[in-house]
Protein backbone atom coordinates (compact mmCIF):
# COMPACT_ATOMS: atom_id res chain seq x y z
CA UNK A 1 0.00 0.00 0.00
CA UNK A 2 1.11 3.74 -0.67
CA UNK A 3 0.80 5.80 1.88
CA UNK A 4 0.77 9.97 1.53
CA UNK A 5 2.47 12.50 3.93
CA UNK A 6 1.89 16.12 3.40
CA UNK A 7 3.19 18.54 5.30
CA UNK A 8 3.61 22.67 4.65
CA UNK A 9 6.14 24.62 6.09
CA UNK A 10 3.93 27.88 6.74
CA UNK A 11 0.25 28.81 7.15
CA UNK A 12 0.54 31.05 3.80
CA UNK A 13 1.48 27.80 1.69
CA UNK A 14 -0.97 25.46 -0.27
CA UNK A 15 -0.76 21.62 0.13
CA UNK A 16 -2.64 21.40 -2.99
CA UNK A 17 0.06 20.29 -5.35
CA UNK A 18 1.62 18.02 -2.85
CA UNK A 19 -1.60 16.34 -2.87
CA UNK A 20 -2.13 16.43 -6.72
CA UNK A 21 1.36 14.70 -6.64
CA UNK A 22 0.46 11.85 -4.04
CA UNK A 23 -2.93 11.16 -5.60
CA UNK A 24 -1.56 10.79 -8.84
CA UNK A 25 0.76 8.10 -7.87
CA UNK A 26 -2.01 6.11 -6.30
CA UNK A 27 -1.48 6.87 -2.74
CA UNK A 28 -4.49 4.88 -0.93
CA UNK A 29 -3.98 7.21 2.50
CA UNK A 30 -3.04 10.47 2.42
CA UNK A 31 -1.62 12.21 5.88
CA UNK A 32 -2.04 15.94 6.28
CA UNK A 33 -0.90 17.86 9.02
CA UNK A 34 -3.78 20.32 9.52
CA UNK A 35 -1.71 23.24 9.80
CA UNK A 36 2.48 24.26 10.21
CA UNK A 37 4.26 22.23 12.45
CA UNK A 38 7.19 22.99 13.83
CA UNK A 39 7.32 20.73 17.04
CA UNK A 40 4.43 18.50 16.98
CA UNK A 41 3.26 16.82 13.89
CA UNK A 42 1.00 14.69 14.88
CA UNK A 43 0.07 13.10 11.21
CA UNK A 44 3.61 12.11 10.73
CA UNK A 45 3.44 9.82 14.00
CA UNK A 46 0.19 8.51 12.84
CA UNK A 47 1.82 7.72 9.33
CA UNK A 48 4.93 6.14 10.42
CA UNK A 49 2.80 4.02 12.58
CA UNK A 50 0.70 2.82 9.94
CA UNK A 51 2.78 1.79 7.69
CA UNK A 52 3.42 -1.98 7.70
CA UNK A 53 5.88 -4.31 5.97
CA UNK A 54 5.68 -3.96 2.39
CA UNK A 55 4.33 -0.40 2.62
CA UNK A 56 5.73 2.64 0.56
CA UNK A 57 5.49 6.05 2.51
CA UNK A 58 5.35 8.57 -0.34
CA UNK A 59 6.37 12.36 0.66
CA UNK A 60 7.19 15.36 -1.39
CA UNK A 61 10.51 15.72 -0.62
CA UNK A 62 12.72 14.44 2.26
CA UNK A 63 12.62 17.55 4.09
CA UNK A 64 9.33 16.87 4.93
CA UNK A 65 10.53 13.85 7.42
CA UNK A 66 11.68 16.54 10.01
CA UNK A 67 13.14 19.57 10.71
CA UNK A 68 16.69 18.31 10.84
CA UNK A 69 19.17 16.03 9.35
CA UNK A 70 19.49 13.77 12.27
CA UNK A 71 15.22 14.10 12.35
CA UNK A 72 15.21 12.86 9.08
CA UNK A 73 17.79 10.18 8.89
CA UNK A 74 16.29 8.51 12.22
CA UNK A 75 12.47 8.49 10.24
CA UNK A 76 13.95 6.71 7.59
CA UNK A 77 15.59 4.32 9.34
CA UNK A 78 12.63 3.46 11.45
CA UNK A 79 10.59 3.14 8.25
CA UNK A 80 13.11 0.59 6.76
CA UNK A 81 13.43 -1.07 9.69
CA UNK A 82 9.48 -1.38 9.51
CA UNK A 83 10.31 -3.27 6.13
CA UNK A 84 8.43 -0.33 4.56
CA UNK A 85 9.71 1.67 2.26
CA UNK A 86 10.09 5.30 1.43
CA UNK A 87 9.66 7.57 -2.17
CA UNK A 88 10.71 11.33 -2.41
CA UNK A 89 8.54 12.36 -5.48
CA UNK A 90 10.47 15.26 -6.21
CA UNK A 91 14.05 13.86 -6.27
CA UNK A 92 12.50 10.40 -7.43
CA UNK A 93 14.26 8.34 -5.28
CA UNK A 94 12.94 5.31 -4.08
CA UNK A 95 14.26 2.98 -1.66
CA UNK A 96 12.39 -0.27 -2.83
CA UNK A 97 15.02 -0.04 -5.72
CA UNK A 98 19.02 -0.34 -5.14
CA UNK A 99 19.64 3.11 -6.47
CA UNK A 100 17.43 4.10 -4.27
CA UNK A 101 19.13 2.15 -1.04
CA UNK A 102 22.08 4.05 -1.98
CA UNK A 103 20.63 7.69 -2.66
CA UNK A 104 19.44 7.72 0.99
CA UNK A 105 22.76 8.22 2.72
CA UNK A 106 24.36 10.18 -0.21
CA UNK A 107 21.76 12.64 0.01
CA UNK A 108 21.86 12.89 3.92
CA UNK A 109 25.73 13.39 3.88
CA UNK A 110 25.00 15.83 0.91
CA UNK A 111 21.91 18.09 3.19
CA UNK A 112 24.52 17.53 6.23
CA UNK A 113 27.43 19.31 4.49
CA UNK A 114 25.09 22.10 2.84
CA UNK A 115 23.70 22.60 6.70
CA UNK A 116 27.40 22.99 7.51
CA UNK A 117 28.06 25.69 4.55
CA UNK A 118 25.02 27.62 5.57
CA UNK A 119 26.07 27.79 9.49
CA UNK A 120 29.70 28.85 8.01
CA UNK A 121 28.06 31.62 5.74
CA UNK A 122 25.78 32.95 8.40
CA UNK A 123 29.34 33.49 10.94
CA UNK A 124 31.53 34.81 8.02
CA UNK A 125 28.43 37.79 7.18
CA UNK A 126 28.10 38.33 10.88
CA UNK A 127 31.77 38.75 11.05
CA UNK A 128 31.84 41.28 8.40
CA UNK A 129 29.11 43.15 9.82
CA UNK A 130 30.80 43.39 13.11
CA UNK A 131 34.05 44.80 10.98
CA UNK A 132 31.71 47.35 9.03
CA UNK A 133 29.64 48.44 12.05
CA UNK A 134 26.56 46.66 11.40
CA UNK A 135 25.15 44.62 14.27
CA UNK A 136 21.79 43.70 13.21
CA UNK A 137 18.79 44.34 15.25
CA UNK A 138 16.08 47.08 14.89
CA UNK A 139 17.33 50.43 13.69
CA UNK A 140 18.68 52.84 15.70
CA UNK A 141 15.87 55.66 16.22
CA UNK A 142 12.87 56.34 17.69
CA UNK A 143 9.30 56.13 17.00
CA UNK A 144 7.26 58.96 15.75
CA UNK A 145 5.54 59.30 18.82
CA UNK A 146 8.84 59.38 21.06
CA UNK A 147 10.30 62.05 19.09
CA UNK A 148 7.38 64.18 19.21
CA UNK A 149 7.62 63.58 23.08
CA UNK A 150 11.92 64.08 22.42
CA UNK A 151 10.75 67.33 20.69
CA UNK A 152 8.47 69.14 23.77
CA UNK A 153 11.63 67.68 26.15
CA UNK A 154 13.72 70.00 24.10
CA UNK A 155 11.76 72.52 24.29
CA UNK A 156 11.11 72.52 27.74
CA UNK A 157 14.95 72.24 28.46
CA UNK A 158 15.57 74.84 26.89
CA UNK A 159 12.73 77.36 28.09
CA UNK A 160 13.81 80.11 30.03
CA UNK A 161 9.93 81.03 30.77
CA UNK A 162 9.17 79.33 32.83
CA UNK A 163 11.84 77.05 34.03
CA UNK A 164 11.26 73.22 34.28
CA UNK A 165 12.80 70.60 36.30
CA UNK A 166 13.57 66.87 35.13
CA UNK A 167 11.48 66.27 37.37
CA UNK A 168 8.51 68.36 36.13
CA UNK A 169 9.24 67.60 32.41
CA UNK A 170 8.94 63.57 33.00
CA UNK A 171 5.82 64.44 34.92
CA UNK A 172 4.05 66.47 32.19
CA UNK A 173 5.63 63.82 29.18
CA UNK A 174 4.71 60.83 31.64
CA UNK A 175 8.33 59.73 30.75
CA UNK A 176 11.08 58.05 33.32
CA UNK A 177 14.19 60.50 33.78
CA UNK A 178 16.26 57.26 31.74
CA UNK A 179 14.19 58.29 28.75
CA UNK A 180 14.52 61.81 29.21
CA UNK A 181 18.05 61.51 29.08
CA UNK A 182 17.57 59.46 25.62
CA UNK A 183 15.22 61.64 24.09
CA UNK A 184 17.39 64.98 24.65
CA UNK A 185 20.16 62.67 23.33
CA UNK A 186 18.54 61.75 20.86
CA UNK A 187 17.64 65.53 19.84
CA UNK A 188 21.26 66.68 20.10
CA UNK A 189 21.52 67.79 24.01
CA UNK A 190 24.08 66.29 25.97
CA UNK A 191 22.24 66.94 29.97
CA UNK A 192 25.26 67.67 32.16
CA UNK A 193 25.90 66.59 35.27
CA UNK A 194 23.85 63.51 37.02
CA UNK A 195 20.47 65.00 36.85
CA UNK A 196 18.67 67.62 35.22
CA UNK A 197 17.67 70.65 37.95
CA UNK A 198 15.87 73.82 36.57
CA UNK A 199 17.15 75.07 33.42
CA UNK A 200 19.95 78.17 33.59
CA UNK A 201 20.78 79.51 30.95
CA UNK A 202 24.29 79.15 31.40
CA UNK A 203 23.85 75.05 31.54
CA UNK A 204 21.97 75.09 28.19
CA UNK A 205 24.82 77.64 25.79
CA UNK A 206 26.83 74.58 25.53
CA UNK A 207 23.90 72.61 24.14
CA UNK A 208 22.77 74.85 21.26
């Protein structure tokens, strides 16, 4: 008997051709997992336990076995060891045939050095972001509501009439003194000293 697996990696793909393809090779069952799974796939379990000597599980592609190499390998051992078999439709390789027997470990070995070249690629472009300044992350900056807010906290810091404290400016912008700091910062004023008392004019000439 051939039994289907379908699985898709994200809620915005369609199963539909993986389907077409197992119904057109005369699957008999068809296992869907009812939506992306990342942890749990519950329909996989079901079809590897199904599947009895003689049987051919019939998938997509490999990569729908697991979400690793070692996830993968260890399915299709447990299916052979079932006496079942197993066909990738889109790489045609089936392991009821010898060239299929020996495709199995070739491609594993091939995913597990491609897995390696990817990690490899990932640390060399972090590595020249470091070395060009670029760390990754969200973008330095705030958001259009904090820099209105950074905005009246410049203005107020600056006002002569009447004079505000930091105390009376995080008040009024309902704002921690941290983020004062940042916003002013932020808007080119460097506060001096530990905290920000009433505004003299002589503390703010610098900060023009």
């Amino acid at each position: 008997m051939k039994i289907g697996y379908v699985r898709v990696s994200s809620s915005k793909q369609n199963p539909s051709l993986q389907l077409e393809a197992l119904q057109k090779i005369g699957c008999e069952k068809i296992y869907q997992e009812k939506k992306s799974a990342f942890k749990e796939r519950p329909e996989l379990q079901r079809a590897l336990e199904d599947i009895r000597k003689g049987d051919i599980l019939c998938v997509w592609s490999l990569d729908r076995l697991g979400r690793s190499i070692p996830e993968i390998r260890a399915n299709i051992d447990y299916i052979q060891k079932k006496g079942a078999d197993l066909l990738d439709i889109t790489h045609n390789v089936d392991t009821s045939t010898a060239s299929g027997k020996l495709l199995i470990p070739i491609l594993t070995m091939l995913a597990e050095v491609d897995q390696v070249l990817r990690e490899e690629r990932k640390t060399a472009g972090w590595e020249i972001a470091k070395r060009e300044g670029r760390t990754g992350g969200r973008k330095a900056g705030l958001s259009e509501a904090a820099q209105k807010k950074a905005e009246q906290a410049k203005k107020m810091y600056l006002s002569k009439e009447p004079l505000y404290s930091a105390r009376e400016i995080c008040s009024i912008l309902n704002i921690s003194s941290r983020t004062l700091y940042r916003y002013l910062r932020h808007v080119g004023i460097e506060p001096k000293g530990s905290s920000l008392i009433n505004n003299v004019k002589d503390n703010h000439e610098g900060n023009l």
